[in-house]
Protein backbone atom coordinates (compact mmCIF):
# COMPACT_ATOMS: atom_id res chain seq x y z
CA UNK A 1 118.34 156.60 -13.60
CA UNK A 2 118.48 153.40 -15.65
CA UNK A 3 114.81 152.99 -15.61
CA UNK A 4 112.46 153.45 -18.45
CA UNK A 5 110.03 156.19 -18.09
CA UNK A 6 107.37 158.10 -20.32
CA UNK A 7 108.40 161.66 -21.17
CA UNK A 8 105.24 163.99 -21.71
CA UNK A 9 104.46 167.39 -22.58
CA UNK A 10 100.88 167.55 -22.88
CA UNK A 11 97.69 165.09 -22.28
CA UNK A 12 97.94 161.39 -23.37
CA UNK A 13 94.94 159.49 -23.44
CA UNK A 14 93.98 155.90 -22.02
CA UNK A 15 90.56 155.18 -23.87
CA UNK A 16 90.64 151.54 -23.10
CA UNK A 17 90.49 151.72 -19.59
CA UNK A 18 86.61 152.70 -18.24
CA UNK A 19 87.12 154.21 -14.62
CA UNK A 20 84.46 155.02 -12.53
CA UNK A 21 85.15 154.54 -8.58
CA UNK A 22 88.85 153.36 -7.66
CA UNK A 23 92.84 154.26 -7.21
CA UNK A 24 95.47 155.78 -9.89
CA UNK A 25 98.96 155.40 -9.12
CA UNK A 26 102.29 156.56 -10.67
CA UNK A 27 105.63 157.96 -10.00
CA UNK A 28 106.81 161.14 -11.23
CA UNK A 29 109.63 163.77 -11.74
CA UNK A 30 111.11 166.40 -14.34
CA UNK A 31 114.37 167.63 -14.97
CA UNK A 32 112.96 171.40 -15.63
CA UNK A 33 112.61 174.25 -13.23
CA UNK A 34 109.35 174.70 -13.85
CA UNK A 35 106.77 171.58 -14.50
CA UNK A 36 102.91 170.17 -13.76
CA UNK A 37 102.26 166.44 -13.55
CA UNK A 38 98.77 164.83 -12.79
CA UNK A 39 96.07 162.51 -13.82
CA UNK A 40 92.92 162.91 -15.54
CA UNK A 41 89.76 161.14 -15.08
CA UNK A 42 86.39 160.71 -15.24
CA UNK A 43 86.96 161.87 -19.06
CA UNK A 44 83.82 162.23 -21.55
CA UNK A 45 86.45 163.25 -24.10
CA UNK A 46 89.49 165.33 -24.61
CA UNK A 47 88.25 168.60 -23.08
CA UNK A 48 85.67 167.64 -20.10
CA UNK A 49 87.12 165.80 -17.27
CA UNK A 50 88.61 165.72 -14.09
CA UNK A 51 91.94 166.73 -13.39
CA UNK A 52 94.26 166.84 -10.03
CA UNK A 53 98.36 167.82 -10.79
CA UNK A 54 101.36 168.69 -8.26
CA UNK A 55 103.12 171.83 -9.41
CA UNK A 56 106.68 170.36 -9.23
CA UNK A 57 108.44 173.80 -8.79
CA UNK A 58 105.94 174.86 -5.65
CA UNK A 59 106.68 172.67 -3.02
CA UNK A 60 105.63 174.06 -0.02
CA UNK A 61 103.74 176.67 -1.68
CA UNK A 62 99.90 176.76 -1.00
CA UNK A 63 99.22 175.80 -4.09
CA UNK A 64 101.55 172.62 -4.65
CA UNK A 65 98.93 170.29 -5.67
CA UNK A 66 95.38 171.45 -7.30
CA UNK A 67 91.84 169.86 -8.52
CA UNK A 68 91.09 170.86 -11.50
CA UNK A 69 87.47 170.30 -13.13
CA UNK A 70 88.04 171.29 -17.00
CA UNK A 71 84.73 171.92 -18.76
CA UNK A 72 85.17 172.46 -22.93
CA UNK A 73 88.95 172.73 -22.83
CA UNK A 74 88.81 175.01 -19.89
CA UNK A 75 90.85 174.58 -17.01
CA UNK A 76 89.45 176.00 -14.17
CA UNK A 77 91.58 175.49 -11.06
CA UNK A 78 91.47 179.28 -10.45
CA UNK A 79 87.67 178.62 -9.27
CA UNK A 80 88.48 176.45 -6.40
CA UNK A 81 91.55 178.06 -3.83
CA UNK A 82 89.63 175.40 -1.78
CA UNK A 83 90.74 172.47 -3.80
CA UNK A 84 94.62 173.28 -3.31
CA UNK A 85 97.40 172.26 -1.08
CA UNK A 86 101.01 172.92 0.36
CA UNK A 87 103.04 169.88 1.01
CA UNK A 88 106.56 168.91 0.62
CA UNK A 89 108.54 167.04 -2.25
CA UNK A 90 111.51 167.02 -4.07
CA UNK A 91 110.80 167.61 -8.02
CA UNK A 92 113.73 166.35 -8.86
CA UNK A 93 113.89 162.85 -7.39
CA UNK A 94 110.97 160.42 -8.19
CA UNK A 95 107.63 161.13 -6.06
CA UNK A 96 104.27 158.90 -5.82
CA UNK A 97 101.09 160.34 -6.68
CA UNK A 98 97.71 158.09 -5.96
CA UNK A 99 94.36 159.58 -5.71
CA UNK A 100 91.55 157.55 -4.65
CA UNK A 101 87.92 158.52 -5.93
CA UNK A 102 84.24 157.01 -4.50
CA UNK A 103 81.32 158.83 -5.37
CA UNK A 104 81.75 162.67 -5.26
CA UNK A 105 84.79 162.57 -3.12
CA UNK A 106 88.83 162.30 -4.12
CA UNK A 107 91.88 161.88 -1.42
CA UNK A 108 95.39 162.79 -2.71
CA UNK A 109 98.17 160.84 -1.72
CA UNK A 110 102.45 162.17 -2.10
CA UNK A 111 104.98 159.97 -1.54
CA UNK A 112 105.17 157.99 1.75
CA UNK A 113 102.11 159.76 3.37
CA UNK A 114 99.90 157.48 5.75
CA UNK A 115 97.17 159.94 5.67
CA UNK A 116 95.93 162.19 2.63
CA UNK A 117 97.85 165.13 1.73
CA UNK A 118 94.27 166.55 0.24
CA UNK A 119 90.84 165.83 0.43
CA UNK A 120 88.42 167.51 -2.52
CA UNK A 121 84.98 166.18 -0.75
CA UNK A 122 82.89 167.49 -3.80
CA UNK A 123 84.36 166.67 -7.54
CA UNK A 124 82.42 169.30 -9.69
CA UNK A 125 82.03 167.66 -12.76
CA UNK A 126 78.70 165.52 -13.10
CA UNK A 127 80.11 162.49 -14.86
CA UNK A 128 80.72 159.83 -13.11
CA UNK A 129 82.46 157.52 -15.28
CA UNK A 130 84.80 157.72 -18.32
CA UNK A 131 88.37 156.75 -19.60
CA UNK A 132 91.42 158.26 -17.81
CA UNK A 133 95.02 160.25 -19.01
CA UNK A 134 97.91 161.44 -17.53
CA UNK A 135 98.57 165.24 -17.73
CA UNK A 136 101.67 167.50 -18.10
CA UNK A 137 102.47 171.12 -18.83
CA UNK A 138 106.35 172.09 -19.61
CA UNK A 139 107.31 168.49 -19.12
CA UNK A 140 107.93 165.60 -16.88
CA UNK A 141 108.56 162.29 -16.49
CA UNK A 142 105.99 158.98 -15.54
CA UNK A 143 106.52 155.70 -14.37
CA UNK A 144 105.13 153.00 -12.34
CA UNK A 145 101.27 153.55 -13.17
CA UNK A 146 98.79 151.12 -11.80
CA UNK A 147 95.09 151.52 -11.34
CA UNK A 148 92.17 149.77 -8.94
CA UNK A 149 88.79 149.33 -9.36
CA UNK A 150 86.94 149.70 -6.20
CA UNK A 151 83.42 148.45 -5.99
CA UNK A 152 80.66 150.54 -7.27
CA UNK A 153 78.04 148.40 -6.24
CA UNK A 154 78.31 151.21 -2.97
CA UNK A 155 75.66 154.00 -2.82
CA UNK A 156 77.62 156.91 -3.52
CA UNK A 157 76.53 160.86 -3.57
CA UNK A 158 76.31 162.25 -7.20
CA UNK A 159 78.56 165.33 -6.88
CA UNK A 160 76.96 168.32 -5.87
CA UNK A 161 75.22 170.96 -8.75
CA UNK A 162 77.44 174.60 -9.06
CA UNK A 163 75.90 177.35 -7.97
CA UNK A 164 73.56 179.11 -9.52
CA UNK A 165 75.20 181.54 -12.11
CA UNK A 166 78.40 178.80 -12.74
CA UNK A 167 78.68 177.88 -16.57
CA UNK A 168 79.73 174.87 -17.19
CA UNK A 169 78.80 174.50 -20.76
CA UNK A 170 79.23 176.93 -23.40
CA UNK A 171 79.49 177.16 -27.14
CA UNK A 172 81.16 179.80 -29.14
CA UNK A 173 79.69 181.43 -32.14
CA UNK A 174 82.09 182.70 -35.00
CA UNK A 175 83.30 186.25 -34.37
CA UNK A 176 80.40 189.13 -35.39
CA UNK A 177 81.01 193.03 -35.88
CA UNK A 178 78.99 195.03 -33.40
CA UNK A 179 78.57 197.46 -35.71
CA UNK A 180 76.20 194.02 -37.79
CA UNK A 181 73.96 193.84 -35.06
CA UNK A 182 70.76 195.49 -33.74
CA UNK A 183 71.12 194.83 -29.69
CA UNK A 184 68.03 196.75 -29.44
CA UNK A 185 66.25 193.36 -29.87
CA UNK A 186 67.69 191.77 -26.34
CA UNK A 187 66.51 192.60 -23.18
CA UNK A 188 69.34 192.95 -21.51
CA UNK A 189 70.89 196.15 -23.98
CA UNK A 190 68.10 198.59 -22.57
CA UNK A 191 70.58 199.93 -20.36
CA UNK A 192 73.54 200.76 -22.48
């Protein structure tokens, strides 16, 4: 359409830009049947952050737009049907995302709405501060990004702990043969 926009497939990264508390703009679209767009934020590095996308091919579908906490490279949307929304768009014309984050809380804006399309009253992740990205799976188009500060001199919540048996941090250990390993010494293999 004449106007210059960023093609992504993937995450890309804005390091220089600290965000704690504030407002993340842009416009999006793709030209593919099938396509994610979204920002990230709150990042401590490539694999733990926050995360909220539209799901360009599901509008009207419950799950249009969804929050997405990602802990060690692990997205983790399926965790919270809570944190997802229907609403209407057109993903093949340009549409305005802005989320605005205080504290523990995040309201999704779409397009022309007045009023939030989706309000995730709890973020998961503990962080509350880090560098921000834009996000796309199967490809799409951005444009028109602009963030805000807002003032974090305001008392805000820290977000609330998981439940009790949630994992949120995890390591792996290089792959072992059963057959190497006495599980008689763990307490847990009495009953197998």
């Amino acid at each position: 359409q004449g106007q210059k926009a960023l093609y992504l497939n993937g995450k890309a990264f804005l390091k220089d830009i600290p965000f704690r508390d504030g407002a993340l703009e842009f416009e999006f679209t793709s030209a593919k049947l099938r396509a994610f767009a979204g920002f990230i934020f709150r990042a401590e590095d490539k694999g733990n952050y926050e995360a909220l996308y539209v799901r360009l091919h599901k509008s009207n579908n419950p799950d249009a737009i969804q929050y997405n906490p990602e802990y060690n490279g692990e997205a983790n949307w399926q965790l919270y049907g809570e944190h997802q929304t229907s609403v209407s768009f057109d993903q093949y014309e340009w549409n305005k995302l802005r989320v605005e984050v205080r504290g523990s809380e995040m309201k999704v804006f779409l397009n022309n709405f007045i009023n939030p399309v989706m309000t995730v009253p709890n973020l998961r992740r503990e962080n509350l501060s880090g560098f921000i990205g834009f996000y796309s799976f199967l490809g799409a188009y951005f444009r028109n990004f602009s963030y805000e500060v807002f003032d974090t001199n305001v008392a805000v919540s820290p977000p609330k702990k998981e439940a009790t048996g949630v994992i949120t941090k995890w390591e792996l250990s290089q792959p072992k043969n059963l057959k190497d390993i006495d599980i008689s010494k763990y307490e847990s293999s009495k009953g197998l």
